[in-house]
Protein backbone atom coordinates (compact mmCIF):
# COMPACT_ATOMS: atom_id res chain seq x y z
CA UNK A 1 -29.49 71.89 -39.31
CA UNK A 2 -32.75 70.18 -38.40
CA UNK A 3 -34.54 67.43 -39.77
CA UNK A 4 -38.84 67.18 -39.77
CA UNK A 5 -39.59 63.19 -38.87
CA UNK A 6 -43.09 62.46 -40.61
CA UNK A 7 -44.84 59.14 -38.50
CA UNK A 8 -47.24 57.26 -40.28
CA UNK A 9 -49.12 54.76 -38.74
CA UNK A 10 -50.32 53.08 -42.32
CA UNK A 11 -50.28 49.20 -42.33
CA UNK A 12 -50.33 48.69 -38.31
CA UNK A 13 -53.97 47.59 -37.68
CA UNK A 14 -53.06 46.73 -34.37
CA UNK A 15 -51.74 50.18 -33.65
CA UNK A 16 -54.66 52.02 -35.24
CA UNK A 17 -57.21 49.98 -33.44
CA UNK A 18 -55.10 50.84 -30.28
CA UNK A 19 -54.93 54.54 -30.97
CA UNK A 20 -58.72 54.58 -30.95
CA UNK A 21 -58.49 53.89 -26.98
CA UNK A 22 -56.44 56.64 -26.13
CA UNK A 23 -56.95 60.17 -25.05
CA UNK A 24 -55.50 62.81 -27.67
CA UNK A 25 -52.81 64.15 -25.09
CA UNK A 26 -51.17 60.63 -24.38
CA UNK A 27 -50.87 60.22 -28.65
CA UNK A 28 -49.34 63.90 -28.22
CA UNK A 29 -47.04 62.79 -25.32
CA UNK A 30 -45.94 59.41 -26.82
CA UNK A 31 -44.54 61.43 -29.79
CA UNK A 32 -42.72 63.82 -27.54
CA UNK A 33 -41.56 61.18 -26.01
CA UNK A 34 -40.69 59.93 -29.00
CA UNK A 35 -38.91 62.90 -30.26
CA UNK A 36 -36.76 63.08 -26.99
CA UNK A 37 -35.48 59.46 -27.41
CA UNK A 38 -34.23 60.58 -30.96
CA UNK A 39 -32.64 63.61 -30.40
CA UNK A 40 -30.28 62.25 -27.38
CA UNK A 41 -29.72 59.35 -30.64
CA UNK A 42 -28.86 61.95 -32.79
CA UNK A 43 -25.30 63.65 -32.39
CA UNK A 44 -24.26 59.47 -32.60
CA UNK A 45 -26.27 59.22 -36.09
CA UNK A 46 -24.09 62.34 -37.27
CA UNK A 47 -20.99 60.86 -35.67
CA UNK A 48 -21.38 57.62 -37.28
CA UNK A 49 -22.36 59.36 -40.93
CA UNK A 50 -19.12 61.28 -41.01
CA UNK A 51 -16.91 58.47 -39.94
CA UNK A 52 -18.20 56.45 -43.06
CA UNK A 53 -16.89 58.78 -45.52
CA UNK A 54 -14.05 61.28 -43.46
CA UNK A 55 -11.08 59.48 -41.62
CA UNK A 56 -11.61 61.22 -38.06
CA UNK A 57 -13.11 58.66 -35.33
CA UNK A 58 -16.92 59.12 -34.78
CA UNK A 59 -15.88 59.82 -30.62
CA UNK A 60 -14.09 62.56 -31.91
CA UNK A 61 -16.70 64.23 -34.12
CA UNK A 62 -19.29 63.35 -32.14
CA UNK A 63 -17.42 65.79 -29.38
CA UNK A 64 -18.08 68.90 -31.76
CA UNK A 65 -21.62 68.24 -31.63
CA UNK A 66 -24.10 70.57 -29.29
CA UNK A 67 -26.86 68.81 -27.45
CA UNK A 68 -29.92 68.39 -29.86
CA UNK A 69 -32.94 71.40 -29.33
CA UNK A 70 -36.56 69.55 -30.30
CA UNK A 71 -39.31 72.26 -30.92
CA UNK A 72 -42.70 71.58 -29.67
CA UNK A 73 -46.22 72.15 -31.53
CA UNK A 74 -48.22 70.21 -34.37
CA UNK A 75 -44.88 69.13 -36.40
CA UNK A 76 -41.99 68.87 -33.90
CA UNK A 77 -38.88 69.21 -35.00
CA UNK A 78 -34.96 68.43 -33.80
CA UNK A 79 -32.09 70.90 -34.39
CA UNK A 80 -29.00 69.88 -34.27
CA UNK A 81 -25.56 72.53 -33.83
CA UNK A 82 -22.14 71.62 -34.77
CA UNK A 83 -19.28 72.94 -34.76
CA UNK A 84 -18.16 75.69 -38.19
CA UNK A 85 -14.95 75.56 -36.94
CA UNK A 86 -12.19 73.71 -39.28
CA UNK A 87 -11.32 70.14 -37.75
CA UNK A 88 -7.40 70.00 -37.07
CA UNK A 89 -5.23 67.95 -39.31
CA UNK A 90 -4.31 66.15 -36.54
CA UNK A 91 -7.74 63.85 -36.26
CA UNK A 92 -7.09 63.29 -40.44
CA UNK A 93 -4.10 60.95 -39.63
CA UNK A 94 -1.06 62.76 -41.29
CA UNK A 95 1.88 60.97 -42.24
CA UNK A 96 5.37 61.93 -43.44
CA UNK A 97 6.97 65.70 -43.28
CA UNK A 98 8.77 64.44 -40.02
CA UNK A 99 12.29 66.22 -39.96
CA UNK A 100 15.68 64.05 -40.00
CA UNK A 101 12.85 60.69 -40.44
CA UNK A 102 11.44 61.24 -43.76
CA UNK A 103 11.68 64.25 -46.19
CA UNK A 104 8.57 64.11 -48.06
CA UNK A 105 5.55 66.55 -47.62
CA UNK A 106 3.29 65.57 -44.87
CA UNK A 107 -0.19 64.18 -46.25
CA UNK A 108 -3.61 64.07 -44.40
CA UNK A 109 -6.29 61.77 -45.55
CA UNK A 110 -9.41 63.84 -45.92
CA UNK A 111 -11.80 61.28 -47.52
CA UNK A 112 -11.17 57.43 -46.52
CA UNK A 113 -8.80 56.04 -49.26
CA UNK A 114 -7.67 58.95 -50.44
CA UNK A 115 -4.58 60.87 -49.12
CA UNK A 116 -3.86 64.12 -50.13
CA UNK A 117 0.02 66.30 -50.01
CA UNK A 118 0.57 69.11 -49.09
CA UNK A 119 4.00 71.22 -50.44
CA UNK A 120 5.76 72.67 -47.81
CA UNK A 121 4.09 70.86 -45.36
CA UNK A 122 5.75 69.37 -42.07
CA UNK A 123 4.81 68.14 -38.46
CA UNK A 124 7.04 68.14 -35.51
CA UNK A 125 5.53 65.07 -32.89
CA UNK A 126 7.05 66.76 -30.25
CA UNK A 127 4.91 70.02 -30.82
CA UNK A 128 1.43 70.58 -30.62
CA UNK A 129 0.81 67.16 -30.08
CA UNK A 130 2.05 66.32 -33.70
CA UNK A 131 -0.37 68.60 -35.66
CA UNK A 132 0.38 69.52 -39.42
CA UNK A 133 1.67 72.78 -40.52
CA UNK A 134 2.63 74.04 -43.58
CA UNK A 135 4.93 77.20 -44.61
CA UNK A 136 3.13 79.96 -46.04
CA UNK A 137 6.06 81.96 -47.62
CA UNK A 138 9.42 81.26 -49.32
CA UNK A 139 11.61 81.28 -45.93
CA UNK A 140 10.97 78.84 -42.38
CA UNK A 141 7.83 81.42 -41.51
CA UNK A 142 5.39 82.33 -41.14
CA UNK A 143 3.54 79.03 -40.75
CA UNK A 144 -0.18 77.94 -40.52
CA UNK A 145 -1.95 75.01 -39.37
CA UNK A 146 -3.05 72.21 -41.94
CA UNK A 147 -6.94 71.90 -41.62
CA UNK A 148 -9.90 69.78 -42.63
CA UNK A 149 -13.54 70.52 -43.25
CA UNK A 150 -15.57 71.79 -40.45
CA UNK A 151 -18.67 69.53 -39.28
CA UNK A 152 -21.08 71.87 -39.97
CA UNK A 153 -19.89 72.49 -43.63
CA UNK A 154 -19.63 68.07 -44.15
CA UNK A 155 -23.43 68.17 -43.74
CA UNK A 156 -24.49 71.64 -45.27
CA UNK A 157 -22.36 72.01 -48.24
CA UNK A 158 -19.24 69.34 -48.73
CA UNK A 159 -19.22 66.67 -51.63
CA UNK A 160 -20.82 63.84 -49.47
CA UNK A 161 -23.40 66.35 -47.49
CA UNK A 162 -26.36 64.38 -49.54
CA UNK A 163 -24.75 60.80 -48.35
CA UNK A 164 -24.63 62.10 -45.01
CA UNK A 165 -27.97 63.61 -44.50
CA UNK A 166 -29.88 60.58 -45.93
CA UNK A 167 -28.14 58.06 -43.53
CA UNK A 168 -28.94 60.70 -40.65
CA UNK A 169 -32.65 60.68 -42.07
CA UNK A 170 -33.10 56.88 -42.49
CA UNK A 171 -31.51 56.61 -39.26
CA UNK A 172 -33.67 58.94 -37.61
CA UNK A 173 -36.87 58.24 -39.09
CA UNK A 174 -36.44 54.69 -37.71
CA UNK A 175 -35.49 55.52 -34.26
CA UNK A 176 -38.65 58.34 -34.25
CA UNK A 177 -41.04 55.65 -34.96
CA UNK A 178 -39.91 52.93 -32.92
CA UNK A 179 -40.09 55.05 -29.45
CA UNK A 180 -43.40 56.83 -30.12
CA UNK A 181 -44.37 53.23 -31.09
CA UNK A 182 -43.13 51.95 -27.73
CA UNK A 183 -44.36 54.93 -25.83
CA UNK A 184 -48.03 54.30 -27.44
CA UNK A 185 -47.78 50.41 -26.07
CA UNK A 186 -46.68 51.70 -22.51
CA UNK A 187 -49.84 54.14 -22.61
CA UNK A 188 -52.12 52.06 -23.85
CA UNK A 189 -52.48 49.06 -21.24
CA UNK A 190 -52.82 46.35 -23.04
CA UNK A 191 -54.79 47.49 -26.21
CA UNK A 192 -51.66 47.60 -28.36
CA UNK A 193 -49.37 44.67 -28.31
């Protein structure tokens, strides 16, 4: 998943006047610069999108993100891995299912507010640091593990991908354009305030 900033320097006389006293390659490095400062910002945007919406803590999704790769040339972009693999049901706060405590199906809450059962299902706290599990067949196994959406799949195609890309987007646009803008002051000596 990658994202294409586009910087605009519209309505910043200042800045434009400013730009006119600088050499081609320090505009080129100030966006690099730029670019860098974002992408180190970025797994924290993604972290902080998902944690809106899905019940995990953003420390713990922001874990299954890779370190950011920005691509060089006339439109630089950053690329951003996460993890396909399903989250566990563990970071989705189940309740319930608990033998000889409470007899009801455990329940995971996917989406904040919302809390969804699952038949058959049970967690022991003692065992695999109190994951859920469900049974698969009619007798006590086999057994699988209870499982969220992946990362990757929240942002590329899950119910709230669109909600989640546009607060990475606003959030990145921002952060794009403030550091070149702050690079191009540093560069400039004086002739941009």
């Amino acid at each position: 998943m990658g994202f294409n900033p586009t910087i605009k320097f519209e309505g910043m006389p200042e800045l434009q006047k400013g730009l006119a006293h600088l050499s081609g390659r320090a505009v080129d490095q100030a966006i690099a610069s730029g670019f860098r400062s974002t992408g180190k910002a970025s797994p924290g945007y993604m972290a902080q999108a998902m944690a809106k919406v899905y019940t995990p803590k953003s420390g713990d999704l922001k874990a299954m993100i890779k370190q950011p790769k920005i691509t060089g040339g006339p439109a630089p972009t950053i690329e951003i891995d996460a993890s396909a693999a399903p989250i566990s049901g563990r970071l989705f706060k189940p309740l319930q299912g608990v033998r000889h405590q409470n007899k009801k199906n455990v329940s995971i809450a996917v989406f904040k507010g919302k809390r969804t059962s699952r038949a058959r299902g049970f967690r022991n706290p003692s065992f695999a640091k109190g994951k859920p599990f469900v049974r698969d067949g009619s007798g006590k196994l086999p057994i699988s593990r209870v499982m969220g959406p992946s990362f990757h799949n929240a942002f590329t195609g899950g119910a709230k991908a669109p909600q989640l890309l546009q607060f990475v987007h606003d959030k990145g646009m921002h952060k794009v354009q403030q550091s070149v803008l702050r690079s191009l002051r540093a560069k400039s000596k004086g002739f941009i305030t």
